[in-house]
N, C-alpha and C. Protein backbone atom coordinates (compact mmCIF):
# COMPACT_ATOMS: atom_id res chain seq x y z
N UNK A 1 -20.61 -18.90 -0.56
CA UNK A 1 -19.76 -19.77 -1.35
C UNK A 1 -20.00 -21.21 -0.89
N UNK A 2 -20.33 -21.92 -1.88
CA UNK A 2 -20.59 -23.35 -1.28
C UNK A 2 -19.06 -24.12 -1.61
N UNK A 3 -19.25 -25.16 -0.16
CA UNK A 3 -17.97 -26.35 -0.18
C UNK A 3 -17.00 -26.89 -1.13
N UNK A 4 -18.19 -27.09 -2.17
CA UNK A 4 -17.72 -27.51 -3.10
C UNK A 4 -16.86 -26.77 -4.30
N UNK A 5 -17.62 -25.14 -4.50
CA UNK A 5 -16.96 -24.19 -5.14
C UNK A 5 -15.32 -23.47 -4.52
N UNK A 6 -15.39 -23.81 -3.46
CA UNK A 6 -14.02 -23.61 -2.67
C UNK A 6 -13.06 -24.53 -3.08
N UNK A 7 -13.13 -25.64 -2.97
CA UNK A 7 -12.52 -27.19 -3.42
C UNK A 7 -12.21 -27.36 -4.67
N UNK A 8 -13.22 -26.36 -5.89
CA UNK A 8 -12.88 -26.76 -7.29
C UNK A 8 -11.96 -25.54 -7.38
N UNK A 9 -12.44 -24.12 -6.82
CA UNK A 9 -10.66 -23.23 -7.02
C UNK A 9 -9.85 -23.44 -6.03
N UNK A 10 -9.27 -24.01 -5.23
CA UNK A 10 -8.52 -24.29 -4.77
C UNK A 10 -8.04 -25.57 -5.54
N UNK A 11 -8.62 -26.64 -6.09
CA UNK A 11 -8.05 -27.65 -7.24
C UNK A 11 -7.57 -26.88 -8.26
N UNK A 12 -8.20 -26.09 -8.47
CA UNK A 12 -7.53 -25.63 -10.07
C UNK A 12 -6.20 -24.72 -9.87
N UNK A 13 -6.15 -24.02 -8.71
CA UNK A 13 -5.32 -23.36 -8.48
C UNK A 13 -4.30 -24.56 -8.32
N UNK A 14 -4.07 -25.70 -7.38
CA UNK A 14 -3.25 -26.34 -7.12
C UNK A 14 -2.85 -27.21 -8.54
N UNK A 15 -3.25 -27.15 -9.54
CA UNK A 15 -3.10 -27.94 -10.94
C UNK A 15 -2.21 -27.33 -11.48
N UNK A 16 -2.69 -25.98 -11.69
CA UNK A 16 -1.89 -24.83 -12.63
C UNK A 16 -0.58 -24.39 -11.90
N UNK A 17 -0.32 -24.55 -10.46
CA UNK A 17 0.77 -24.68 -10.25
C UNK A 17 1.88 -26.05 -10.50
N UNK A 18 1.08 -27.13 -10.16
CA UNK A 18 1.46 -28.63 -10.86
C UNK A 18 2.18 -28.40 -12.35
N UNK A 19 1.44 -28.07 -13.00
CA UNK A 19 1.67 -27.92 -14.45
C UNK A 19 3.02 -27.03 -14.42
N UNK A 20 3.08 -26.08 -13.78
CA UNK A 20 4.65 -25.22 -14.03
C UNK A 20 5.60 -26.08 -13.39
N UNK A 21 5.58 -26.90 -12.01
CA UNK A 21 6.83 -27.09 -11.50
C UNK A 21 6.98 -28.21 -11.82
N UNK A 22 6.39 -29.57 -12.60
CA UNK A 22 6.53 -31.18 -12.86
C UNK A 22 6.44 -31.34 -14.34
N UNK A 23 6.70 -29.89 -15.23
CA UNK A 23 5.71 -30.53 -16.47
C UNK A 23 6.93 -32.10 -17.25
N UNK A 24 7.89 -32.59 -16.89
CA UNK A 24 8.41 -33.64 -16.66
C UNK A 24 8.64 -34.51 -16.40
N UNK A 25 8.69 -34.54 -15.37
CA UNK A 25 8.66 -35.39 -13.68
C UNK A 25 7.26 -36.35 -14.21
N UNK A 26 7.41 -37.85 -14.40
CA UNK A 26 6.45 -38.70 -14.28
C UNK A 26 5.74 -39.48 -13.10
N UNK A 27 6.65 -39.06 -11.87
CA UNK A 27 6.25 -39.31 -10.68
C UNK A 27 5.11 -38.30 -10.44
N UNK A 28 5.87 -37.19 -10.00
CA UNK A 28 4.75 -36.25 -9.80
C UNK A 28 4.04 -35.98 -10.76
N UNK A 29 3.80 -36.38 -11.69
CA UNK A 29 2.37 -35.88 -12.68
C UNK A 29 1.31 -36.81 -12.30
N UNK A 30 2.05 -38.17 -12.58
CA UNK A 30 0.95 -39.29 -11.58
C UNK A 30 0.54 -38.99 -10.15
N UNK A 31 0.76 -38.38 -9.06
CA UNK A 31 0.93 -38.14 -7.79
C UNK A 31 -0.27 -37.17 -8.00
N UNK A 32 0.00 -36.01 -8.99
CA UNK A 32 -0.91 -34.96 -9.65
C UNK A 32 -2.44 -35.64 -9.78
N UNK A 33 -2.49 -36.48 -10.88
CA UNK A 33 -3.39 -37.19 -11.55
C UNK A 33 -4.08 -38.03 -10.36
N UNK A 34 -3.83 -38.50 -9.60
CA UNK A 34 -4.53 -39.40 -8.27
C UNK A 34 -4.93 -38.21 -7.60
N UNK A 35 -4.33 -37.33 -7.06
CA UNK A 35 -4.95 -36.33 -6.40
C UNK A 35 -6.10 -35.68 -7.04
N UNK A 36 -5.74 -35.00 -8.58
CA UNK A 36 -7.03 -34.91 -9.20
C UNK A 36 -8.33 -35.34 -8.69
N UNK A 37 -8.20 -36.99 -9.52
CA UNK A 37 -9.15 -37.63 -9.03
C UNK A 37 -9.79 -38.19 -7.85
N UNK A 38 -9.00 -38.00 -6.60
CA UNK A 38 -9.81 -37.61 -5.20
C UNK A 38 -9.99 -36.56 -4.88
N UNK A 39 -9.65 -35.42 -5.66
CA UNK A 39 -10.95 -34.20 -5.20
C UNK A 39 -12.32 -33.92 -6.34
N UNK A 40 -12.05 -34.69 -7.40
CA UNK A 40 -13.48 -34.45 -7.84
C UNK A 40 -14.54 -35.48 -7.25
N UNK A 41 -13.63 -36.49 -6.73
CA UNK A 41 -14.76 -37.50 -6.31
C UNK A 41 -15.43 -36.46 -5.21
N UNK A 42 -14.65 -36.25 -4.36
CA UNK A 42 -14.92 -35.31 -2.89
C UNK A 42 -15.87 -34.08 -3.68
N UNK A 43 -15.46 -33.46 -4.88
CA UNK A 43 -16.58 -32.84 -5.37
C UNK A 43 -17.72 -33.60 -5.62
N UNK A 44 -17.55 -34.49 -5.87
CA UNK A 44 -19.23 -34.57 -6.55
C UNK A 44 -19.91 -34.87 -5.03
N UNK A 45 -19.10 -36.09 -4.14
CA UNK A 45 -19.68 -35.63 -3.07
C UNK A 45 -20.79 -34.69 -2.21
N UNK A 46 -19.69 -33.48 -2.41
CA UNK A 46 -20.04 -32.71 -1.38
C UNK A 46 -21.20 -31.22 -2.29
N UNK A 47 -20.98 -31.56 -3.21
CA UNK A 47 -21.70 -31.30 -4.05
C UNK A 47 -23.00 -30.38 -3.24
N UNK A 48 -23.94 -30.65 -2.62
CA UNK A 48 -24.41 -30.06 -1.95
C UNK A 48 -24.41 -29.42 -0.49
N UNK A 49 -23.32 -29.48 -0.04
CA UNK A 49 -23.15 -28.74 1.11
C UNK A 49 -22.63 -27.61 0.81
N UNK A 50 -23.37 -26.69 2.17
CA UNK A 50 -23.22 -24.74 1.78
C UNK A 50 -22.35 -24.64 3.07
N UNK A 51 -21.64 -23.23 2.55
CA UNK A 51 -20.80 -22.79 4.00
C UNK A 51 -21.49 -21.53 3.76
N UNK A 52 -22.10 -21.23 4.50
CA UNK A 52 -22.49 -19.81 5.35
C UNK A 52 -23.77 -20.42 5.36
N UNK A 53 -24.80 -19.20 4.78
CA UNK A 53 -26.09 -19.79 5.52
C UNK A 53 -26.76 -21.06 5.26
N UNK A 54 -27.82 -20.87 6.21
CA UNK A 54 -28.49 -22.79 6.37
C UNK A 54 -29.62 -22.56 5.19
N UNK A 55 -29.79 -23.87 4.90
CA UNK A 55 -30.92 -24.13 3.89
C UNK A 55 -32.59 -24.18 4.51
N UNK A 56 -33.15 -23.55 3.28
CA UNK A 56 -34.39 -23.54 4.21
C UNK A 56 -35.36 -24.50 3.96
N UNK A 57 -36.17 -24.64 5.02
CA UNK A 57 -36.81 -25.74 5.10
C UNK A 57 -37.30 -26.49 4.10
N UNK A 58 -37.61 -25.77 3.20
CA UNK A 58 -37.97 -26.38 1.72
C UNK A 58 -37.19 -27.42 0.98
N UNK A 59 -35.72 -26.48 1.07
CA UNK A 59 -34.75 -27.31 0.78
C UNK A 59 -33.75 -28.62 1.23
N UNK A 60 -34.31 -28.29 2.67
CA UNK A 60 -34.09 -29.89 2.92
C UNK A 60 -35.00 -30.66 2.98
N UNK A 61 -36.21 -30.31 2.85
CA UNK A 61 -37.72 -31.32 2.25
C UNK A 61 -37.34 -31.99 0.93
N UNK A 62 -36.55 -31.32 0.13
CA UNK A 62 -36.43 -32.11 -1.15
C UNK A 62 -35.08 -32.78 -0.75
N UNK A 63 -34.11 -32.50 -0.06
CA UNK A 63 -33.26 -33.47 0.41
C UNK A 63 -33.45 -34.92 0.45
């Protein structure tokens, strides 16, 4: 599972709970909405980093 695929379900999970407990609340939807958008930045980021095994040499040649 790479970094980044952890980060986008764990975002989505944390949204879809957003959505049930604020669908009101204009504070927290904005609070929502900023957070959003610092984890996709952090996605695109991290975008290539793996958690478990290492990349092989090839692949960090094209790095």
């Amino acid at each position: 599972m790479t970094l980044t695929r952890f980060l986008e379900e764990a975002l989505n999970k944390r949204i879809a709970e957003g959505r049930d407990t604020c669908a009101g609340s204009p504070e927290l939807r904005a609070e929502i909405e900023e957070r959003d958008r610092l984890m996709e930045a952090l996605l695109k980021r991290t975008a290539r980093f793996q958690i478990g095994t290492h990349p092989s040499r090839e692949e960090m040649n094209v790095r």
